[in-house]
PDB file of N, CA and C in Angstrom:
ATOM      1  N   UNK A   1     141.219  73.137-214.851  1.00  0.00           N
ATOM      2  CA  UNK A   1     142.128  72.074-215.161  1.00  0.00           C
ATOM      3  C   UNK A   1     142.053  70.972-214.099  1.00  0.00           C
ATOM      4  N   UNK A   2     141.573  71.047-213.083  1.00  0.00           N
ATOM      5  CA  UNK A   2     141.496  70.327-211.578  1.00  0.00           C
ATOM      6  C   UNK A   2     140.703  69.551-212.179  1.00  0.00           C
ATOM      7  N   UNK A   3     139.485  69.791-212.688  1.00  0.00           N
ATOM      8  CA  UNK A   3     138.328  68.974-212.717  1.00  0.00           C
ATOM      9  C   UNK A   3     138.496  68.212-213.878  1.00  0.00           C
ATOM     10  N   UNK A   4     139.186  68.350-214.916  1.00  0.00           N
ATOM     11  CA  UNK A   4     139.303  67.701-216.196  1.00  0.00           C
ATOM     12  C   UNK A   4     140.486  66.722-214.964  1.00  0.00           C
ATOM     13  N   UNK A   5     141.823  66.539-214.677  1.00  0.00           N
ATOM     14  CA  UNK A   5     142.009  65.667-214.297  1.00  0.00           C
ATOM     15  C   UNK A   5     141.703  64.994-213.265  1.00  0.00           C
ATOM     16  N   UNK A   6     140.611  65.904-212.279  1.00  0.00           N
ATOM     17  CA  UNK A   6     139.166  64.347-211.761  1.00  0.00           C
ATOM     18  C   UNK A   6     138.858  63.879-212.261  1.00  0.00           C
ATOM     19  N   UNK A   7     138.194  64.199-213.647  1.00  0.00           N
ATOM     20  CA  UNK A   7     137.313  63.352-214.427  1.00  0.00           C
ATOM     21  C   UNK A   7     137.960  61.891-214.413  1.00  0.00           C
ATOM     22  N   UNK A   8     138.872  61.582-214.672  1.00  0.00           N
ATOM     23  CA  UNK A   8     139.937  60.367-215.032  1.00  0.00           C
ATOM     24  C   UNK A   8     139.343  59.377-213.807  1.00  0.00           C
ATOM     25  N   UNK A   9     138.756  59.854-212.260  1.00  0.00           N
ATOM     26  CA  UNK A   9     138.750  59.134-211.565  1.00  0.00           C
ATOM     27  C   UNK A   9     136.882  58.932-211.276  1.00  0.00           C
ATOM     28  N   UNK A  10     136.326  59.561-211.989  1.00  0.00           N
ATOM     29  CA  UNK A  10     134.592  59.818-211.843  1.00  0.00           C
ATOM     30  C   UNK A  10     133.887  58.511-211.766  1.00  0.00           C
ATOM     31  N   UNK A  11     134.446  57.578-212.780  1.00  0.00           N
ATOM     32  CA  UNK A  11     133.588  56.261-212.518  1.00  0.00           C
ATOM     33  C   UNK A  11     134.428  55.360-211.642  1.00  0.00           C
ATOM     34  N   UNK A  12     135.709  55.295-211.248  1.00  0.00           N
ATOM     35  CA  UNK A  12     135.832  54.711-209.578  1.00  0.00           C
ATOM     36  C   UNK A  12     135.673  54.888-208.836  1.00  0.00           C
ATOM     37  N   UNK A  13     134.961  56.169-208.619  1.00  0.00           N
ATOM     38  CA  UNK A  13     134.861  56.558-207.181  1.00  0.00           C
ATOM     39  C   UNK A  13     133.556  56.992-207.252  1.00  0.00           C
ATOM     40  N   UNK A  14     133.151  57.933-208.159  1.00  0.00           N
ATOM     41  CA  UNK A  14     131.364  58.108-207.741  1.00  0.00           C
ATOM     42  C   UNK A  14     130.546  57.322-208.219  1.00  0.00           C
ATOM     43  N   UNK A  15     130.717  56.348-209.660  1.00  0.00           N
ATOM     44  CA  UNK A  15     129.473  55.787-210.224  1.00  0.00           C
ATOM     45  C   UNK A  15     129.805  54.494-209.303  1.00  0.00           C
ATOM     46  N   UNK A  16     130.258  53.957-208.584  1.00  0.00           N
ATOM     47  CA  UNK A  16     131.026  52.549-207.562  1.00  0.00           C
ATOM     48  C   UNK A  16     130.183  53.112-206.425  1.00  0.00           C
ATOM     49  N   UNK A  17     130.201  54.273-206.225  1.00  0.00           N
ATOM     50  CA  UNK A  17     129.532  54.961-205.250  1.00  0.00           C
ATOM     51  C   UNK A  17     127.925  54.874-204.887  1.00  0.00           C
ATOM     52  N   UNK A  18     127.505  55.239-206.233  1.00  0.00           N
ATOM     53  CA  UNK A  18     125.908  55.190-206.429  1.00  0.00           C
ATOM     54  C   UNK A  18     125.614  53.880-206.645  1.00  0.00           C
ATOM     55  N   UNK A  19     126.359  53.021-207.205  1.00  0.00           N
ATOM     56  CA  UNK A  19     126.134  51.448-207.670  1.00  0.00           C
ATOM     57  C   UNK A  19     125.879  50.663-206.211  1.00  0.00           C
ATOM     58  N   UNK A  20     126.642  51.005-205.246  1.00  0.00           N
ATOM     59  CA  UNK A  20     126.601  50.710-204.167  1.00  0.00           C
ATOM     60  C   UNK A  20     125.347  51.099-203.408  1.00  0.00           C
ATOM     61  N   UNK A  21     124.580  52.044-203.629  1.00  0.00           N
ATOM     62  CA  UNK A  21     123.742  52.968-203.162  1.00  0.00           C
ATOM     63  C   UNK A  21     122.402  51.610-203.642  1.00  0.00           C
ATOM     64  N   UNK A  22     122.341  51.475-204.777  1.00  0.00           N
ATOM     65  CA  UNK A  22     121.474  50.547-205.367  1.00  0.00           C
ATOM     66  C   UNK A  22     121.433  49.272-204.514  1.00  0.00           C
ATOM     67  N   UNK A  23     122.701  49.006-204.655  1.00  0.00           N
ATOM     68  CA  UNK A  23     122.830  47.535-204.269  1.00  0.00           C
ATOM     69  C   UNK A  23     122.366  46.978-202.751  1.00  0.00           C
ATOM     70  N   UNK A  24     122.846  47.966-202.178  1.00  0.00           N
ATOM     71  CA  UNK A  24     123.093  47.590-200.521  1.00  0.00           C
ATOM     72  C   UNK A  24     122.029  48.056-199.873  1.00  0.00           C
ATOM     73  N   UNK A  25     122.211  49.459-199.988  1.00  0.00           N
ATOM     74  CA  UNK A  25     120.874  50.052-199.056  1.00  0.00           C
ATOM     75  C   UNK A  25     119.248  50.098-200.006  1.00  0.00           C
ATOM     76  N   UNK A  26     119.192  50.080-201.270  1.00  0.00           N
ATOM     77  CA  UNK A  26     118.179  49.951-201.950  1.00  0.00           C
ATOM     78  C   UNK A  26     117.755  51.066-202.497  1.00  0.00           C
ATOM     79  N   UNK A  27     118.586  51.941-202.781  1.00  0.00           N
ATOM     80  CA  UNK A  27     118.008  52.958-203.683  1.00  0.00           C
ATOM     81  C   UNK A  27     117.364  52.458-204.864  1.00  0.00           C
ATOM     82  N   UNK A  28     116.117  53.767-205.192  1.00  0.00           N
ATOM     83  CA  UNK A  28     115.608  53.002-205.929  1.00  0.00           C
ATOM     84  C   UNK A  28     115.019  54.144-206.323  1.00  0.00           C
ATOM     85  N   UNK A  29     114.097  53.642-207.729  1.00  0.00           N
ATOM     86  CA  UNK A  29     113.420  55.173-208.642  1.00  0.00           C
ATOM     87  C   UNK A  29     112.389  55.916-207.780  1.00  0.00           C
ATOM     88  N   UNK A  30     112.163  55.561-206.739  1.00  0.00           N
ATOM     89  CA  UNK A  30     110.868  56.178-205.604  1.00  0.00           C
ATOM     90  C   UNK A  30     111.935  57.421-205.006  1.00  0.00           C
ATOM     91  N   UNK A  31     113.561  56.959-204.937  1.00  0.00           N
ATOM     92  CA  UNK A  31     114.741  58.380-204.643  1.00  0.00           C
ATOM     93  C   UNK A  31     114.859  59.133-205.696  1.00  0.00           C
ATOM     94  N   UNK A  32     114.146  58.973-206.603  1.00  0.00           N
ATOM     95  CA  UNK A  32     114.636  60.713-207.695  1.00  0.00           C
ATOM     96  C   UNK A  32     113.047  61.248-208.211  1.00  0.00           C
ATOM     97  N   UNK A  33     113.059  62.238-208.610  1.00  0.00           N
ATOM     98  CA  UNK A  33     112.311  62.737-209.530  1.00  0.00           C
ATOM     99  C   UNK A  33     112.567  63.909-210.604  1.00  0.00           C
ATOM    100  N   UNK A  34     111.942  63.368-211.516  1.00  0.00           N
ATOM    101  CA  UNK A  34     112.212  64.190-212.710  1.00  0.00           C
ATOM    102  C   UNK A  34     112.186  66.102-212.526  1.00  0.00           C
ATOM    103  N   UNK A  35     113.323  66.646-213.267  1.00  0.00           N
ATOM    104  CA  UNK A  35     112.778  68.239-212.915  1.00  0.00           C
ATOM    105  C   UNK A  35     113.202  68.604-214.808  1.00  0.00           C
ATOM    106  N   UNK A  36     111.975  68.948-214.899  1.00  0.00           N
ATOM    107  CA  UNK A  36     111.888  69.375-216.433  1.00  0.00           C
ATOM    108  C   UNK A  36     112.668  70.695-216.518  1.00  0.00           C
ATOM    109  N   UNK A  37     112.656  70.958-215.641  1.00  0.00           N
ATOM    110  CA  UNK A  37     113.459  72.891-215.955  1.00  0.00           C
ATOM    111  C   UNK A  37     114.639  72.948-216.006  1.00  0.00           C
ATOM    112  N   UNK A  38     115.109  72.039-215.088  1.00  0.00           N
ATOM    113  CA  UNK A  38     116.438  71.507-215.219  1.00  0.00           C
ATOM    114  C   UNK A  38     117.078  70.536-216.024  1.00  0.00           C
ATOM    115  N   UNK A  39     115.682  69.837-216.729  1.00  0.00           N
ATOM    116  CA  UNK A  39     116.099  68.402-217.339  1.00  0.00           C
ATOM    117  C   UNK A  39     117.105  67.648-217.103  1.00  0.00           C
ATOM    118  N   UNK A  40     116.775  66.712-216.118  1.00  0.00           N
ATOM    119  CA  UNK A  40     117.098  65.737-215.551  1.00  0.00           C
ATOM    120  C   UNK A  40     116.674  65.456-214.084  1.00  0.00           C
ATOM    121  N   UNK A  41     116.861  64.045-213.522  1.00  0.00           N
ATOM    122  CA  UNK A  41     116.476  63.816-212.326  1.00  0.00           C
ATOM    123  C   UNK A  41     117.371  64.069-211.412  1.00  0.00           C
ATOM    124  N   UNK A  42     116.345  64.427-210.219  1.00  0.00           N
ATOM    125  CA  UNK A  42     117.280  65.130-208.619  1.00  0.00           C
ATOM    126  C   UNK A  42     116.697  63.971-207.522  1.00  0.00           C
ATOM    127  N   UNK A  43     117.829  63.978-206.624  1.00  0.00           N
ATOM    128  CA  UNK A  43     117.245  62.930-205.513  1.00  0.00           C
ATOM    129  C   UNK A  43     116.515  64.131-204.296  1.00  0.00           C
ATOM    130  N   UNK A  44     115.455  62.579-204.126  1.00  0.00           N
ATOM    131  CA  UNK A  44     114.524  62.955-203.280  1.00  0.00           C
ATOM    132  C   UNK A  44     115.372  62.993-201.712  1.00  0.00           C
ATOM    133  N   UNK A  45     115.092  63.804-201.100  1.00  0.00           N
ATOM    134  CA  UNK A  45     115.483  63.985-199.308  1.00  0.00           C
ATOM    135  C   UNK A  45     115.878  62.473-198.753  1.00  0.00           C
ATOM    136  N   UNK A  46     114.692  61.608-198.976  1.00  0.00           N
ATOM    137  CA  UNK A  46     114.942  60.002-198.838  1.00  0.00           C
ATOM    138  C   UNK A  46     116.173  59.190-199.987  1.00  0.00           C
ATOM    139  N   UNK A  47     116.840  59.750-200.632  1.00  0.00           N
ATOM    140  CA  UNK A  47     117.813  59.390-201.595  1.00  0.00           C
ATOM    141  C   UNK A  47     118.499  60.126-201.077  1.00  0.00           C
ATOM    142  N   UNK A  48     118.929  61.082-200.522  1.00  0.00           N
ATOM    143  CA  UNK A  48     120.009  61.955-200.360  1.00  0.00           C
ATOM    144  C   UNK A  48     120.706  60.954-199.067  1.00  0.00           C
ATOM    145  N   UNK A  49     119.363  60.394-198.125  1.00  0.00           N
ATOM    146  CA  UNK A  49     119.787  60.111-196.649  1.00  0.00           C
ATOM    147  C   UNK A  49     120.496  59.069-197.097  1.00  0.00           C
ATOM    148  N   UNK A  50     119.820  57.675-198.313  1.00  0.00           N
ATOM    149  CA  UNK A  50     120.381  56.717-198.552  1.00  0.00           C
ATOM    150  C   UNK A  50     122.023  56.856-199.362  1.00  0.00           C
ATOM    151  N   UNK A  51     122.179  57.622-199.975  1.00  0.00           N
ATOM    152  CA  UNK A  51     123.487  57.821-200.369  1.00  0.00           C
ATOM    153  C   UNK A  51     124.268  58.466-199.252  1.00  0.00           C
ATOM    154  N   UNK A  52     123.841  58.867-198.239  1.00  0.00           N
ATOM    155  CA  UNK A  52     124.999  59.429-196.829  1.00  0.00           C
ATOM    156  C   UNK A  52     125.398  58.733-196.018  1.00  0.00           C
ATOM    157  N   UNK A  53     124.168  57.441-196.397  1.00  0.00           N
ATOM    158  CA  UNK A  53     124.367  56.319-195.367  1.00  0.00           C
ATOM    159  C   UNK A  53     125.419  55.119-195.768  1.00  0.00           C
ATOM    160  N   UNK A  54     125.548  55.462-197.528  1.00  0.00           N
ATOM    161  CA  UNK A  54     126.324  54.284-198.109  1.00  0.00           C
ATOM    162  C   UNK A  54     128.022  55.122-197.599  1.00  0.00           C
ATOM    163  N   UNK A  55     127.856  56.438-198.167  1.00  0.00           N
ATOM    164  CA  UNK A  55     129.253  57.270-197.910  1.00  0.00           C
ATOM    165  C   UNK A  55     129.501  57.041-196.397  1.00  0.00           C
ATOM    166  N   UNK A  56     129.019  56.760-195.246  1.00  0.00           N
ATOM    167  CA  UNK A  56     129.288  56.969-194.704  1.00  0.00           C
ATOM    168  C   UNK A  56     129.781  55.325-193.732  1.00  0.00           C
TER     169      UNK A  56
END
């Protein structure tokens, strides 16, 4: 029940988050790569640093 009423706050605070990630420090598609097993993309070590650097 916690997480259903996070959800309410997911795109002010994390997608503002990653948008920022883009904008400022330059993330970019060279930070993810595709994982078929999982289907969908994971950030690369160099995307992880750039999103710690925006959080931080």
């Amino acid at each position: 029940m916690a997480l259903d009423l996070a959800e309410e706050f997911h795109p002010l605070v994390v997608d503002q988050f990653v948008l920022n990630g883009f904008r400022r420090c330059g993330l970019g598609l060279d930070h993810g790569r595709r994982d078929n097993e999982r289907h969908g993309i994971l950030l690369t070590r160099a995307g992880q640093e750039v999103l710690i650097d925006v959080y931080e």
